[in-house]
PDB file of N, CA and C in Angstrom:
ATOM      1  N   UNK A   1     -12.847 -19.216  38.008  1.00  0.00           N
ATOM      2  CA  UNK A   1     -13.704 -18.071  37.805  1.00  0.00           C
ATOM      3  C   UNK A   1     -13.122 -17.216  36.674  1.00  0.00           C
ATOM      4  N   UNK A   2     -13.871 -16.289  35.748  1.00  0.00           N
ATOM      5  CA  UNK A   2     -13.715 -15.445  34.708  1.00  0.00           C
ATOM      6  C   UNK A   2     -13.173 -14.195  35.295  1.00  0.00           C
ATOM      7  N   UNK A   3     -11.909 -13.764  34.227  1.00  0.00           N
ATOM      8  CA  UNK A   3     -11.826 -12.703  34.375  1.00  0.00           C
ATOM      9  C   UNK A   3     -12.581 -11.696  34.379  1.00  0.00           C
ATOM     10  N   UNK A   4     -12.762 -10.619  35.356  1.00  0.00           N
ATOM     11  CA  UNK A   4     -13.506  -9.439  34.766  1.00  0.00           C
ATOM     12  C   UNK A   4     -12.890  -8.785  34.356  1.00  0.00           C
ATOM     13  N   UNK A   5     -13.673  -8.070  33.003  1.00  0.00           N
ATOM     14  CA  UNK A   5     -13.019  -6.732  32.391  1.00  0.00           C
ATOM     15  C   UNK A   5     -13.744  -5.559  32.244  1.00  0.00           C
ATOM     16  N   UNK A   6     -13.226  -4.926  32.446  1.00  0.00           N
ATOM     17  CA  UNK A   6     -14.396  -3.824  32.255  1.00  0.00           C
ATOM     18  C   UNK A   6     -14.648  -3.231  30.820  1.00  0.00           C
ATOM     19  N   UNK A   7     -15.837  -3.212  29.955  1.00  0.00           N
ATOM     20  CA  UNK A   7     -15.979  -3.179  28.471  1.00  0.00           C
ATOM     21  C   UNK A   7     -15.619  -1.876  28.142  1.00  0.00           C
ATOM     22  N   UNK A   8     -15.971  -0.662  28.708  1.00  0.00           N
ATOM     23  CA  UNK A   8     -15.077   0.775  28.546  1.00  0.00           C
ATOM     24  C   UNK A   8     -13.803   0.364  28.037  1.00  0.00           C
ATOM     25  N   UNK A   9     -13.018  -0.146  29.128  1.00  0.00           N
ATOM     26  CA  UNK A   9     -11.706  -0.213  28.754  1.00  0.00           C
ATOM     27  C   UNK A   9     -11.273  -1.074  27.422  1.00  0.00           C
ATOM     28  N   UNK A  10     -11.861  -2.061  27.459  1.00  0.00           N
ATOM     29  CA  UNK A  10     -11.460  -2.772  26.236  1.00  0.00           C
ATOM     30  C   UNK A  10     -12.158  -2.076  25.036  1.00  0.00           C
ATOM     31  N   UNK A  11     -13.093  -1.755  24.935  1.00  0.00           N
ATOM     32  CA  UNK A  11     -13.392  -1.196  23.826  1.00  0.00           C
ATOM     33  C   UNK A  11     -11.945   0.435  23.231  1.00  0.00           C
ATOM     34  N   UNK A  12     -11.750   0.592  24.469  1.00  0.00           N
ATOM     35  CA  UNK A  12     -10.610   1.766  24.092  1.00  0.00           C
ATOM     36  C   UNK A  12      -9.149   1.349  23.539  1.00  0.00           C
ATOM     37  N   UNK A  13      -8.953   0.128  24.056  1.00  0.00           N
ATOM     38  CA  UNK A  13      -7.999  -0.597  23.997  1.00  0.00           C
ATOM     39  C   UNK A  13      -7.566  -1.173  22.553  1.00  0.00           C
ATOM     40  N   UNK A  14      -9.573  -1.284  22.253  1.00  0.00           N
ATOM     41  CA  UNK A  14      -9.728  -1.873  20.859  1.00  0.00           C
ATOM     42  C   UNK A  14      -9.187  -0.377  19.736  1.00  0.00           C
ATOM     43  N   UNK A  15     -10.345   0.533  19.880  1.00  0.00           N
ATOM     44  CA  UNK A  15      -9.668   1.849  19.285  1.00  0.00           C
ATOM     45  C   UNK A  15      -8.355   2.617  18.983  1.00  0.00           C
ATOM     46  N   UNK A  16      -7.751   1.882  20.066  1.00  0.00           N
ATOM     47  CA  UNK A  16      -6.447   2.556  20.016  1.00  0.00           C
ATOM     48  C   UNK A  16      -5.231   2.000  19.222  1.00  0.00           C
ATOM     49  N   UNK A  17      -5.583   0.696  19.082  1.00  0.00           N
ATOM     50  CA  UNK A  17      -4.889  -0.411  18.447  1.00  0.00           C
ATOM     51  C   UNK A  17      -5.285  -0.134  16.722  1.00  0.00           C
ATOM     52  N   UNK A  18      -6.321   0.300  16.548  1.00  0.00           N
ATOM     53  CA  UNK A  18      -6.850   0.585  15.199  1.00  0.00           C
ATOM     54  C   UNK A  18      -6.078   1.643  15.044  1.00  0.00           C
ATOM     55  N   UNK A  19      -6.195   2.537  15.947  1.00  0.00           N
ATOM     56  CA  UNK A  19      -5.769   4.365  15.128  1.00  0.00           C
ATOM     57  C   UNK A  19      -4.438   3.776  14.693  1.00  0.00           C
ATOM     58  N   UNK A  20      -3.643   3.073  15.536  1.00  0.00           N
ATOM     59  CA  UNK A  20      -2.338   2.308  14.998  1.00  0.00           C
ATOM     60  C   UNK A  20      -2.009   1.769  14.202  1.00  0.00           C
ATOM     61  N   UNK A  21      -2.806   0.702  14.121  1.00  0.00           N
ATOM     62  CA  UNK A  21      -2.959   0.534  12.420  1.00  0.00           C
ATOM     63  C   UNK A  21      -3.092   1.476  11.564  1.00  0.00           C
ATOM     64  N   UNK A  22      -3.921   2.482  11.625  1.00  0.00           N
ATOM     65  CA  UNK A  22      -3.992   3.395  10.356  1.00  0.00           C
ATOM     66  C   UNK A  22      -2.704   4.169  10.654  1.00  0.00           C
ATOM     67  N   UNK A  23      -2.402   4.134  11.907  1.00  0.00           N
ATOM     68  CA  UNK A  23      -1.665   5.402  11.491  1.00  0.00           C
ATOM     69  C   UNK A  23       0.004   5.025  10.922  1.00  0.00           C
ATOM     70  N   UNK A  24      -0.209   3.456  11.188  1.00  0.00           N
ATOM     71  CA  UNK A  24       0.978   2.557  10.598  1.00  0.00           C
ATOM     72  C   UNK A  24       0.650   2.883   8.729  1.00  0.00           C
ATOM     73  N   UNK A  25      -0.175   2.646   8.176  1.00  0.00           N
ATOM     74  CA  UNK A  25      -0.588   2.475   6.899  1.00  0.00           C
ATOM     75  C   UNK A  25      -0.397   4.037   6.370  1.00  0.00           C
ATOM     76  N   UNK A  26      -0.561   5.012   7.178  1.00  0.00           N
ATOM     77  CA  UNK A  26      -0.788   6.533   6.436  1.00  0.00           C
ATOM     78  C   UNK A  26       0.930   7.098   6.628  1.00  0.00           C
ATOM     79  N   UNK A  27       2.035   6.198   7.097  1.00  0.00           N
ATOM     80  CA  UNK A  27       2.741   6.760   7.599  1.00  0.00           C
ATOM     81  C   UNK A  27       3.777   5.998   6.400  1.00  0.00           C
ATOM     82  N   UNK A  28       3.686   5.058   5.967  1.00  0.00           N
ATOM     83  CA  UNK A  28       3.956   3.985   4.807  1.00  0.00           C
ATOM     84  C   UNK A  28       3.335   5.004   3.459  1.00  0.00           C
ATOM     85  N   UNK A  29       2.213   5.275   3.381  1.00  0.00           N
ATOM     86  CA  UNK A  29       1.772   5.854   2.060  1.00  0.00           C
ATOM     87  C   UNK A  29       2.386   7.052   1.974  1.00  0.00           C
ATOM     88  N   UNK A  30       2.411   8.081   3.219  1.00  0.00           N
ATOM     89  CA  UNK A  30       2.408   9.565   3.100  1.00  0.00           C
ATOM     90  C   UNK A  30       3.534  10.126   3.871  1.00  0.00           C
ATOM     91  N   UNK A  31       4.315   9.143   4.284  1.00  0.00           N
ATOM     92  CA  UNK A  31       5.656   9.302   5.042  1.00  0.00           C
ATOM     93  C   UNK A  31       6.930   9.990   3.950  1.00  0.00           C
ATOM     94  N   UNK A  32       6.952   9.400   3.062  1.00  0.00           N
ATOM     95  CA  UNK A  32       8.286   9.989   2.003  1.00  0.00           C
ATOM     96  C   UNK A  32       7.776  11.041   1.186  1.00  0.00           C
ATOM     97  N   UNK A  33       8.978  12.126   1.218  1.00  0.00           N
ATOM     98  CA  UNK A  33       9.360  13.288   0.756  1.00  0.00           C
ATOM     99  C   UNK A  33       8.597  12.785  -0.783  1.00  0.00           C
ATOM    100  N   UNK A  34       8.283  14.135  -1.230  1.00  0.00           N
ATOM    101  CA  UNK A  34       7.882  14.136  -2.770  1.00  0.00           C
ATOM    102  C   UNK A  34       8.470  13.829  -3.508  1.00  0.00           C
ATOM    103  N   UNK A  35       9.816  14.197  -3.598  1.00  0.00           N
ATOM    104  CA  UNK A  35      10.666  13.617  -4.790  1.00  0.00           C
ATOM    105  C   UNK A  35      11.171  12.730  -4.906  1.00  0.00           C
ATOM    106  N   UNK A  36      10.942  11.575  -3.379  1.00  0.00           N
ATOM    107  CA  UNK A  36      10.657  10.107  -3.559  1.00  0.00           C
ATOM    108  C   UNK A  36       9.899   9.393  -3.851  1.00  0.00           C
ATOM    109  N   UNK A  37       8.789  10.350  -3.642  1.00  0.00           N
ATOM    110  CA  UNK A  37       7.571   9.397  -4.348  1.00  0.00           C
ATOM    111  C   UNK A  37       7.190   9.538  -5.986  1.00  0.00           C
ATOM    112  N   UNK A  38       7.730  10.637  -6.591  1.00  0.00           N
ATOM    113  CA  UNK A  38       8.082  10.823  -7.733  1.00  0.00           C
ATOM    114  C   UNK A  38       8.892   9.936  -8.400  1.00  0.00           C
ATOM    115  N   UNK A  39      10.425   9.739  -7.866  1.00  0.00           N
ATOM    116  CA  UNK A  39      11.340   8.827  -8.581  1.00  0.00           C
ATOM    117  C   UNK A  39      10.601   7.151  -8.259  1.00  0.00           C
ATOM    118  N   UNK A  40       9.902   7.117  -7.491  1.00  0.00           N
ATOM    119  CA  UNK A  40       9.418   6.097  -7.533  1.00  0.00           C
ATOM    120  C   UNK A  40       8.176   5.487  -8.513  1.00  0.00           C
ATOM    121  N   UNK A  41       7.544   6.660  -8.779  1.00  0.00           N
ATOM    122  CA  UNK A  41       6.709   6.531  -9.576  1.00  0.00           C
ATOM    123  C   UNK A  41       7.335   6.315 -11.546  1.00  0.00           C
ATOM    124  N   UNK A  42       8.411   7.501 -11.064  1.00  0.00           N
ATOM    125  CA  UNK A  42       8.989   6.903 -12.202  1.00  0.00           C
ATOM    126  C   UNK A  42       9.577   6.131 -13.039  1.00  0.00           C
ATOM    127  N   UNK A  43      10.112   5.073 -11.640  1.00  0.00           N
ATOM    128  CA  UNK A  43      11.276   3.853 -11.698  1.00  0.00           C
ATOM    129  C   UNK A  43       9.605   2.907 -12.162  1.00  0.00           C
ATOM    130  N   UNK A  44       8.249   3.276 -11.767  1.00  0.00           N
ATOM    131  CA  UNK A  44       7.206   2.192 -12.374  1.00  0.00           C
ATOM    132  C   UNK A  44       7.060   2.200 -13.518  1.00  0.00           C
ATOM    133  N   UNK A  45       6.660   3.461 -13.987  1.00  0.00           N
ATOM    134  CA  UNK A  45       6.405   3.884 -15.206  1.00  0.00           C
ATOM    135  C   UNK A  45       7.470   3.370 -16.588  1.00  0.00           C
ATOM    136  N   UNK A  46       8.940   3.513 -15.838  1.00  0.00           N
ATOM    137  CA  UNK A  46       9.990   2.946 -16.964  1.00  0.00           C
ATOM    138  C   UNK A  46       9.516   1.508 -17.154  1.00  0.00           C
ATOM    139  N   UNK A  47       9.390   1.203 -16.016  1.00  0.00           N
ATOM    140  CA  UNK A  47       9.024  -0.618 -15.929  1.00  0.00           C
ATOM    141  C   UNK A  47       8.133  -0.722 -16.754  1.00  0.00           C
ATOM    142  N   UNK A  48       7.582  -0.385 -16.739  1.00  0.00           N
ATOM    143  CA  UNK A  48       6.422  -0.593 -17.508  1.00  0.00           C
ATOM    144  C   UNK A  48       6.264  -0.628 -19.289  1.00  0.00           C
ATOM    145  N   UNK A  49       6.806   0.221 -19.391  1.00  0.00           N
ATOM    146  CA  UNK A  49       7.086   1.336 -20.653  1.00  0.00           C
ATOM    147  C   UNK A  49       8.270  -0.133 -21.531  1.00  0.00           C
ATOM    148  N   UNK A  50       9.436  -0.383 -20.260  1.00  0.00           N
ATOM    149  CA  UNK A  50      10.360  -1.436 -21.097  1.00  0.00           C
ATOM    150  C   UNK A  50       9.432  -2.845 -21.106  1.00  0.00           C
ATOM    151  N   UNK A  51       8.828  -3.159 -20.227  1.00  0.00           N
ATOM    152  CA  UNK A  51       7.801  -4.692 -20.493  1.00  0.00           C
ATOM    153  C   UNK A  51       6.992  -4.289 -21.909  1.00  0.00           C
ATOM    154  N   UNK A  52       6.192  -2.808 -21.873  1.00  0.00           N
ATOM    155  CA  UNK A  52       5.772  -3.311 -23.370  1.00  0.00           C
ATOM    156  C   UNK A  52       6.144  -3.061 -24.574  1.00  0.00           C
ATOM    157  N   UNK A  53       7.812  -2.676 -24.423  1.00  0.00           N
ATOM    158  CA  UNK A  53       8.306  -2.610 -26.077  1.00  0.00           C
ATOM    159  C   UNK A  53       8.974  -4.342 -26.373  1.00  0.00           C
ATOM    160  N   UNK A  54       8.761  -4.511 -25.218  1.00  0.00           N
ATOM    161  CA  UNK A  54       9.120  -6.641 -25.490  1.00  0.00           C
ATOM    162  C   UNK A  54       8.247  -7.333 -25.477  1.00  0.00           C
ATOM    163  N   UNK A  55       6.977  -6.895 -25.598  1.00  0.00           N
ATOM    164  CA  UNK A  55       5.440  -7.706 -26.275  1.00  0.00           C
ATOM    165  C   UNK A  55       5.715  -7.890 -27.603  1.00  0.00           C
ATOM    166  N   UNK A  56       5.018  -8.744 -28.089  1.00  0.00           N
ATOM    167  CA  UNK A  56       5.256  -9.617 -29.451  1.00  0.00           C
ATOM    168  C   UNK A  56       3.670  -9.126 -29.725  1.00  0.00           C
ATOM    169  N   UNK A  57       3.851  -8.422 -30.786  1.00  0.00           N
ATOM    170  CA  UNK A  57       2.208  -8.037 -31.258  1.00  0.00           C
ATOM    171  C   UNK A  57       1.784  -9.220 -32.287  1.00  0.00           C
ATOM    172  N   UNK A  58       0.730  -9.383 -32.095  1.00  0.00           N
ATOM    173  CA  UNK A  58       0.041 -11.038 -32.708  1.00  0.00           C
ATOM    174  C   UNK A  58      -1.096 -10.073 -34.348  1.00  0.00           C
ATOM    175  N   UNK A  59      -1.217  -8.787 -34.117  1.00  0.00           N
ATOM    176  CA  UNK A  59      -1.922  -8.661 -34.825  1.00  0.00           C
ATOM    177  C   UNK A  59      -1.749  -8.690 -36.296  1.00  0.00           C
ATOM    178  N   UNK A  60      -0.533  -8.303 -36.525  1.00  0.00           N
ATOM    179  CA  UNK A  60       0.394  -8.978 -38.071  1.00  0.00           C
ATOM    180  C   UNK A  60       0.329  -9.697 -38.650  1.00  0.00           C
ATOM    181  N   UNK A  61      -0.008 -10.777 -37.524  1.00  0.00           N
ATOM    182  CA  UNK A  61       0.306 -12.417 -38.026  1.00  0.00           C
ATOM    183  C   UNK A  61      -0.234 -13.401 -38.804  1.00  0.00           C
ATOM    184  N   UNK A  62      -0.483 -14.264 -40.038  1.00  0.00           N
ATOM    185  CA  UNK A  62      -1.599 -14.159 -40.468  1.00  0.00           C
ATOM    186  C   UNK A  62      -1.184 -15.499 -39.526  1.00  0.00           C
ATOM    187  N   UNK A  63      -2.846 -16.387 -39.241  1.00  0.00           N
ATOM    188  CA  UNK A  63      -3.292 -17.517 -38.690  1.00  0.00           C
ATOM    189  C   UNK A  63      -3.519 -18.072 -39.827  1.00  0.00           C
TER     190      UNK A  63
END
């Protein structure tokens, strides 16, 4: 024979597991202090900045 469940409950069960998820994801985005998310932004920005002074510009070149 099948379990019964009662759908109230699982549907709450379901909800609650979600808010968790988000509240896993908002706690990852919006968890660190500002001036970590700053130096972090900045440690991208360098990255970035050094990848494109080591591009090889093609437009010079004659073909």
């Amino acid at each position: 024979m099948a379990e019964l469940i009662n759908l109230r409950s699982a549907r709450k069960r379901a909800r609650r597991e979600q808010d968790a998820q988000r509240a896993d994801a908002n706690r990852l985005a919006h968890g660190q202090p500002k001036h970590v998310r700053a130096l972090e932004a900045e440690k991208q920005a360098k990255a970035k900045r050094d990848l494109d002074r080591h591009r090889i510009d093609k437009e010079g070149i004659d073909q």
